[in-house]
N, C-alpha and C. Protein backbone atom coordinates (compact mmCIF):
# COMPACT_ATOMS: atom_id res chain seq x y z
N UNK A 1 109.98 107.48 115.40
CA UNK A 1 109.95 108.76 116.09
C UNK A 1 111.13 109.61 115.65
N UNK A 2 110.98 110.77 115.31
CA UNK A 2 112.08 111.96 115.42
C UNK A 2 111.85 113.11 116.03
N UNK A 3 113.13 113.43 117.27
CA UNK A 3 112.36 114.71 117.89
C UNK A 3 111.54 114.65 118.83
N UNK A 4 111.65 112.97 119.48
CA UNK A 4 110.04 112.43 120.06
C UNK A 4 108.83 112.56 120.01
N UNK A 5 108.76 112.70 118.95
CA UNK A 5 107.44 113.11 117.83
C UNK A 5 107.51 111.97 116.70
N UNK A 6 105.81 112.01 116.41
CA UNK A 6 105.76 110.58 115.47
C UNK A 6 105.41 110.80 114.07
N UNK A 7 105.57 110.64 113.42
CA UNK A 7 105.70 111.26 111.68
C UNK A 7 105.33 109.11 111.58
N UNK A 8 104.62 109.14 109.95
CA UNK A 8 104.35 107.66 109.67
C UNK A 8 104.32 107.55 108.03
N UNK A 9 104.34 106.54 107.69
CA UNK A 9 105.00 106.35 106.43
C UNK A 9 103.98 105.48 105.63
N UNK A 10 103.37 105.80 104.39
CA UNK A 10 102.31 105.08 103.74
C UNK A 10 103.21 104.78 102.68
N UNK A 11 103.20 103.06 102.91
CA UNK A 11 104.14 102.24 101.56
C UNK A 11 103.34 102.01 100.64
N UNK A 12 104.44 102.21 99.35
CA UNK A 12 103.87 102.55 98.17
C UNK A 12 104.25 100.69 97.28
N UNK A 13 105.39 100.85 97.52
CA UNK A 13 105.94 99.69 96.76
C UNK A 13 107.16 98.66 98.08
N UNK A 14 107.14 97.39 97.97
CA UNK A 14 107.94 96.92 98.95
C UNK A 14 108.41 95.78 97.47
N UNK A 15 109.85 95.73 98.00
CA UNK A 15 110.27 94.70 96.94
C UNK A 15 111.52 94.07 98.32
N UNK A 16 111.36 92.80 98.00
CA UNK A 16 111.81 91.32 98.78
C UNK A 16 112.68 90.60 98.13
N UNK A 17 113.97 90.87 98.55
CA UNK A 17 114.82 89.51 97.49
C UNK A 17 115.23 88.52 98.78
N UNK A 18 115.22 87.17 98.73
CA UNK A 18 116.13 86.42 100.09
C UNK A 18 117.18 85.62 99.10
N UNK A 19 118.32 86.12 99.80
CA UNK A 19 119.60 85.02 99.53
C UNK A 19 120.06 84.22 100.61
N UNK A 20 120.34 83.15 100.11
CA UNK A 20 121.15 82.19 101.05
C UNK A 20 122.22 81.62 100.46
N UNK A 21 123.55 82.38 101.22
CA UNK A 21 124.74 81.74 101.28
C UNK A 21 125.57 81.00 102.10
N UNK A 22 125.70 79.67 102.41
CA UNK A 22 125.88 78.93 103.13
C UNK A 22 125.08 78.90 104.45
N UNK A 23 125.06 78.86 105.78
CA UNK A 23 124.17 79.32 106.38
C UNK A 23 123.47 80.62 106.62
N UNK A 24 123.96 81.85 105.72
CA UNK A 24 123.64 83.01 106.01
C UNK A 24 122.22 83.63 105.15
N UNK A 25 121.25 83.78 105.76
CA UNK A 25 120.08 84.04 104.45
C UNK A 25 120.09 85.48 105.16
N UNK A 26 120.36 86.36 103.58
CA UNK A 26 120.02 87.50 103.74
C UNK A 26 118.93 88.03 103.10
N UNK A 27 117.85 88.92 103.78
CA UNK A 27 116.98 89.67 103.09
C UNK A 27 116.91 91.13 102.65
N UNK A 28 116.97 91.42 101.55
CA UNK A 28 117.22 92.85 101.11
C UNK A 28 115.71 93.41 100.79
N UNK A 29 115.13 94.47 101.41
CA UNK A 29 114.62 94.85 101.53
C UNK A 29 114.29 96.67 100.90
N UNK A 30 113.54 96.78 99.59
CA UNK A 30 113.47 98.37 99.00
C UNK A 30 112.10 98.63 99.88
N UNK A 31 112.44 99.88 99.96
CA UNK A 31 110.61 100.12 100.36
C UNK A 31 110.29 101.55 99.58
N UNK A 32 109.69 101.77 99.23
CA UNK A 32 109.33 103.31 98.31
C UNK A 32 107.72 103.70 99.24
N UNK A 33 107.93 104.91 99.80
CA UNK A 33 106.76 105.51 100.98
C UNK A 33 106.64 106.63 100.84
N UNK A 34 105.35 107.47 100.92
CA UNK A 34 105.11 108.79 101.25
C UNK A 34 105.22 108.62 102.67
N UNK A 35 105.09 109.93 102.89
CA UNK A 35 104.85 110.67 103.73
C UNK A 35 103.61 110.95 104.19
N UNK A 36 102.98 110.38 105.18
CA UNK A 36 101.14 110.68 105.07
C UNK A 36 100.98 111.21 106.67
N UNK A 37 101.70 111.23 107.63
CA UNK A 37 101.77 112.32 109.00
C UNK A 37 103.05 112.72 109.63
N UNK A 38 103.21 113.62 110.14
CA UNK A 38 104.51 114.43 110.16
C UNK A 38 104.39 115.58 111.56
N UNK A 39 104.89 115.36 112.20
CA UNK A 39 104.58 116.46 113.45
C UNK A 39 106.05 116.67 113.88
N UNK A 40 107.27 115.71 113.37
CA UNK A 40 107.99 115.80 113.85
C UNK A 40 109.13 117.35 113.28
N UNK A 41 110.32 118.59 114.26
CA UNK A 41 110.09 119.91 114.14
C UNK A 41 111.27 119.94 112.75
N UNK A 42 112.23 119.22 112.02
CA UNK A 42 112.85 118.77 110.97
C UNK A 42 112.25 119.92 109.62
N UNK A 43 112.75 120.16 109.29
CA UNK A 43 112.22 120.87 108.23
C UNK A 43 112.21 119.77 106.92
N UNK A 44 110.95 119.49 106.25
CA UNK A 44 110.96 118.56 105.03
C UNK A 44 111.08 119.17 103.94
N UNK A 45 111.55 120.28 103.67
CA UNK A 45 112.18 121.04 102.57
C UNK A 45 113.83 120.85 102.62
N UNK A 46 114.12 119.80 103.33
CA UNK A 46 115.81 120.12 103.33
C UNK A 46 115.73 118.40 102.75
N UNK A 47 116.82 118.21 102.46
CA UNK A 47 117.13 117.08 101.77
C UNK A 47 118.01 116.01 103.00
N UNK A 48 118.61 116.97 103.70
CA UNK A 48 119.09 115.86 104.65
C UNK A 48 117.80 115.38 106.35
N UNK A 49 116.83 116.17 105.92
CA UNK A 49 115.67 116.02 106.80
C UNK A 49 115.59 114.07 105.78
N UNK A 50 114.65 114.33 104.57
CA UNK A 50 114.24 112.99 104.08
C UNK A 50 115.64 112.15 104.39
N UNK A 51 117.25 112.14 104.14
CA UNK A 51 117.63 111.15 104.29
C UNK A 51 117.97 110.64 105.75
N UNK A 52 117.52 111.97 107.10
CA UNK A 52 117.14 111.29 108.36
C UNK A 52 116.34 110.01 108.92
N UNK A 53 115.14 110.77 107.92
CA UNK A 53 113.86 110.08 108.34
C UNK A 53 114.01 108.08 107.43
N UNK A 54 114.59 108.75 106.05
CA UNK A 54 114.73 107.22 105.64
C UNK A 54 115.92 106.43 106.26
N UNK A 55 116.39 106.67 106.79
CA UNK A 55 117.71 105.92 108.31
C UNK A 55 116.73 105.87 109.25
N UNK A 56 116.50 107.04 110.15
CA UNK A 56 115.47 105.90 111.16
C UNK A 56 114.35 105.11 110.74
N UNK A 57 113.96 105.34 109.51
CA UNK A 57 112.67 104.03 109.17
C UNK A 57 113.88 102.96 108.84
N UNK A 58 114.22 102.76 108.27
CA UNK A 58 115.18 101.75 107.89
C UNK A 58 115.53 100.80 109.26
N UNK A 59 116.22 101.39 109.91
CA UNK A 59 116.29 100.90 111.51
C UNK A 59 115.22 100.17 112.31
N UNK A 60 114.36 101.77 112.01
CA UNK A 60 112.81 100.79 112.99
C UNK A 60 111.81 99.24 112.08
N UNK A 61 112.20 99.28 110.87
CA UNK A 61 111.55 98.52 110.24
C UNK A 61 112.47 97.44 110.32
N UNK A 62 113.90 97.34 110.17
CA UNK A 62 114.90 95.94 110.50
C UNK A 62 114.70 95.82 111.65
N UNK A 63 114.65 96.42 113.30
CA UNK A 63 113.92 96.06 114.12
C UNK A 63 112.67 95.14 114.30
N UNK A 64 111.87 95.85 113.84
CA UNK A 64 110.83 95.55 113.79
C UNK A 64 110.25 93.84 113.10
N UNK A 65 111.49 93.35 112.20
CA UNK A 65 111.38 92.16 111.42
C UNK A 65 111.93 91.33 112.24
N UNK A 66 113.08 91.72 113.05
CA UNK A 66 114.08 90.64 113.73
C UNK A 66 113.51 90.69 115.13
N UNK A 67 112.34 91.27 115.89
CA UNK A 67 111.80 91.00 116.76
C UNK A 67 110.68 90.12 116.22
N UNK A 68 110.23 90.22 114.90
CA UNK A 68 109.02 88.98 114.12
C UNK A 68 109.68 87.63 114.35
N UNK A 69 111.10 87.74 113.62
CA UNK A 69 111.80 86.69 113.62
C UNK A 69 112.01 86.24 114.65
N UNK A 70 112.54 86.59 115.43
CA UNK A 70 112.87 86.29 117.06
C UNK A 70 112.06 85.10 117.92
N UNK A 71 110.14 85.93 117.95
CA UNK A 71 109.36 85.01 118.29
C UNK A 71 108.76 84.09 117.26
N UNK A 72 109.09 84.01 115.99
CA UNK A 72 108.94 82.84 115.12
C UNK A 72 109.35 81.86 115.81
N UNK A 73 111.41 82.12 115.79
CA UNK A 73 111.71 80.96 116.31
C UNK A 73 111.94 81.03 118.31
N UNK A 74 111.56 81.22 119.12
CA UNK A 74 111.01 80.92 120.25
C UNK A 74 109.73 80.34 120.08
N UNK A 75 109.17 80.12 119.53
CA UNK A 75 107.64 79.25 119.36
C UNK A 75 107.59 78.28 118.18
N UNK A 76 108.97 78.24 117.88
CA UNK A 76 108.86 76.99 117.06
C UNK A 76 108.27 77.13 115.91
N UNK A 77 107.74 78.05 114.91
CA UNK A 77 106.94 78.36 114.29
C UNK A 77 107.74 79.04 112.96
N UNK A 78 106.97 78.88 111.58
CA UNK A 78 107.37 78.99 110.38
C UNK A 78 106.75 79.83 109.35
N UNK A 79 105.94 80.97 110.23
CA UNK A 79 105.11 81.69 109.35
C UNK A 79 105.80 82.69 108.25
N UNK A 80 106.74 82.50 108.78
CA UNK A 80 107.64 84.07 107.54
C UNK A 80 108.36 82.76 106.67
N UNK A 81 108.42 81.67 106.38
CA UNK A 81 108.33 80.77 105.62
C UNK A 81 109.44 80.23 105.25
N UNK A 82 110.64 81.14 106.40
CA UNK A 82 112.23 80.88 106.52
C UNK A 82 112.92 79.46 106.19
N UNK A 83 112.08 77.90 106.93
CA UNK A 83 112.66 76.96 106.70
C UNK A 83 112.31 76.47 105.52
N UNK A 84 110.49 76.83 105.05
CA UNK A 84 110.45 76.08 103.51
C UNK A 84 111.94 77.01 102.70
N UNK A 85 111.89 78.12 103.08
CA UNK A 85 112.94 79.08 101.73
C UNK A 85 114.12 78.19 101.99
N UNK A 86 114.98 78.02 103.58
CA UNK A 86 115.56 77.25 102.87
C UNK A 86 115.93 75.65 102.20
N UNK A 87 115.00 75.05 102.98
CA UNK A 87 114.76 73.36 101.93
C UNK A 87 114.87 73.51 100.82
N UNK A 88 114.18 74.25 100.23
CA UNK A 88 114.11 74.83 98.85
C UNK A 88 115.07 75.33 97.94
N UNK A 89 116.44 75.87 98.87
CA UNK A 89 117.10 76.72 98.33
C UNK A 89 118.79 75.94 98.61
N UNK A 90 118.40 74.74 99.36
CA UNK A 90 120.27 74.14 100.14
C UNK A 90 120.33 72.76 100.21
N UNK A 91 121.10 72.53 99.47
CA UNK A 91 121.60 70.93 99.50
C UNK A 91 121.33 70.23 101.28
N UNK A 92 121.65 71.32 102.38
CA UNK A 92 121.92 71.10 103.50
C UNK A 92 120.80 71.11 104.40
N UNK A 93 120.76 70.01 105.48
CA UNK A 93 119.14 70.76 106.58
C UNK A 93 120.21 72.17 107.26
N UNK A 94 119.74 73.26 107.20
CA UNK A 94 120.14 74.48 107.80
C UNK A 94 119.58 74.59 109.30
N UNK A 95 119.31 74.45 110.54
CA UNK A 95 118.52 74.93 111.28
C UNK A 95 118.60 76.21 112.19
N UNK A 96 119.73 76.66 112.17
CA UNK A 96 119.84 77.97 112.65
C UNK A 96 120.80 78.67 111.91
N UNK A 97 119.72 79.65 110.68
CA UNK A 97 120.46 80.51 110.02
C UNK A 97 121.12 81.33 110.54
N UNK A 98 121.69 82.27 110.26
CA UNK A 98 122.06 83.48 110.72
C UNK A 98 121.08 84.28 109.81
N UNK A 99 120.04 84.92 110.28
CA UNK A 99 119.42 85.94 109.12
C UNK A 99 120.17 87.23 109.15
N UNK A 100 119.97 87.88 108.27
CA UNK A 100 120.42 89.74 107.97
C UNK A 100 119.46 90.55 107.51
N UNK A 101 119.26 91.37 107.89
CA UNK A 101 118.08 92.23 107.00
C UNK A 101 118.86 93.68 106.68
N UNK A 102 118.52 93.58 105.41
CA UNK A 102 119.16 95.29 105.40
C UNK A 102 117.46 95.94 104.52
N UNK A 103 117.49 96.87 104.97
CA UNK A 103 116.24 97.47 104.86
C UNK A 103 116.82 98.88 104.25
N UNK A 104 116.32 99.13 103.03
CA UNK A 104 116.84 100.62 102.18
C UNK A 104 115.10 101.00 102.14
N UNK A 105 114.51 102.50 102.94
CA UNK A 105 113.82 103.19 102.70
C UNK A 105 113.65 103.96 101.96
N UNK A 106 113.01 104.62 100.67
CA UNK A 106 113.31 105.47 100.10
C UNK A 106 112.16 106.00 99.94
N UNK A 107 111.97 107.63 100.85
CA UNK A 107 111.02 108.26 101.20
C UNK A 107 110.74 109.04 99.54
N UNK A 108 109.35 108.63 98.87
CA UNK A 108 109.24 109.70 97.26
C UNK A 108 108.84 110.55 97.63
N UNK A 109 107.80 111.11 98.36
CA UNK A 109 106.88 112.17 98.50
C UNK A 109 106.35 112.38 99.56
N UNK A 110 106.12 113.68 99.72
CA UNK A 110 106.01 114.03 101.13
C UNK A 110 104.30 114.91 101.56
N UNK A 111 104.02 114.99 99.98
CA UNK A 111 102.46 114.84 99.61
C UNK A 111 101.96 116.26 99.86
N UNK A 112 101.11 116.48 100.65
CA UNK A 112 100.46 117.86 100.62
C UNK A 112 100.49 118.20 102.15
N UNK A 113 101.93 117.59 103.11
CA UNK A 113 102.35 118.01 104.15
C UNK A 113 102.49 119.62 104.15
N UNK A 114 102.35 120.08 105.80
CA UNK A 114 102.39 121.35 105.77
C UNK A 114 104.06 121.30 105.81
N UNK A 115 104.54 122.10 104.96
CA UNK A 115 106.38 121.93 105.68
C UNK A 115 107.00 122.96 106.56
């Protein structure tokens, strides 16, 4: 939301790296998105409008992973594939990582929005 208004984001490209350093697995996260609805009152001809909107997506989308994560592990469960990554990846049994997500949005196009 910006403006309390909802604008939404059609991903183009998502690229995923996970590191794990000692107990810490971090996930770095690119995302490359148009722009495909927009109501919010920001003018998208300004340049610091797009690097608004790619900070609050950034935010709502690392949100949005660490509440996934969250009820992964409250249910005991391994679907985002955290413990095979790290068996796979550590001399050590790890059982409570510390995860990180940093999430870089990078809004390309804003398409055939009215601006």
């Amino acid at each position: 939301k910006c403006d309390n208004k909802n604008y939404s984001l059609l991903t183009k490209e998502i690229k995923t790296k996970q590191k794990l350093n000692n107990n810490i697995l971090t996930y770095n996260i690119n995302i490359k998105a148009n722009i495909n609805n927009y109501e919010c009152t920001k003018n998208l001809n300004k340049e610091e409008t797009i690097d608004y909107l790619n900070k609050i997506s950034n935010s709502q989308i690392s949100n949005n992973i660490e509440k996934l994560i969250n009820i992964q592990t409250q249910n005991n469960y391994d679907f985002l594939g955290i413990e095979n990554y790290i068996s796979k990846h550590s001399k050590y049994n790890i059982k409570n990582p510390i995860i990180k997500i940093n999430v870089n949005t990078q809004i390309t196009s804003i398409g055939e929005l009215r601006r």
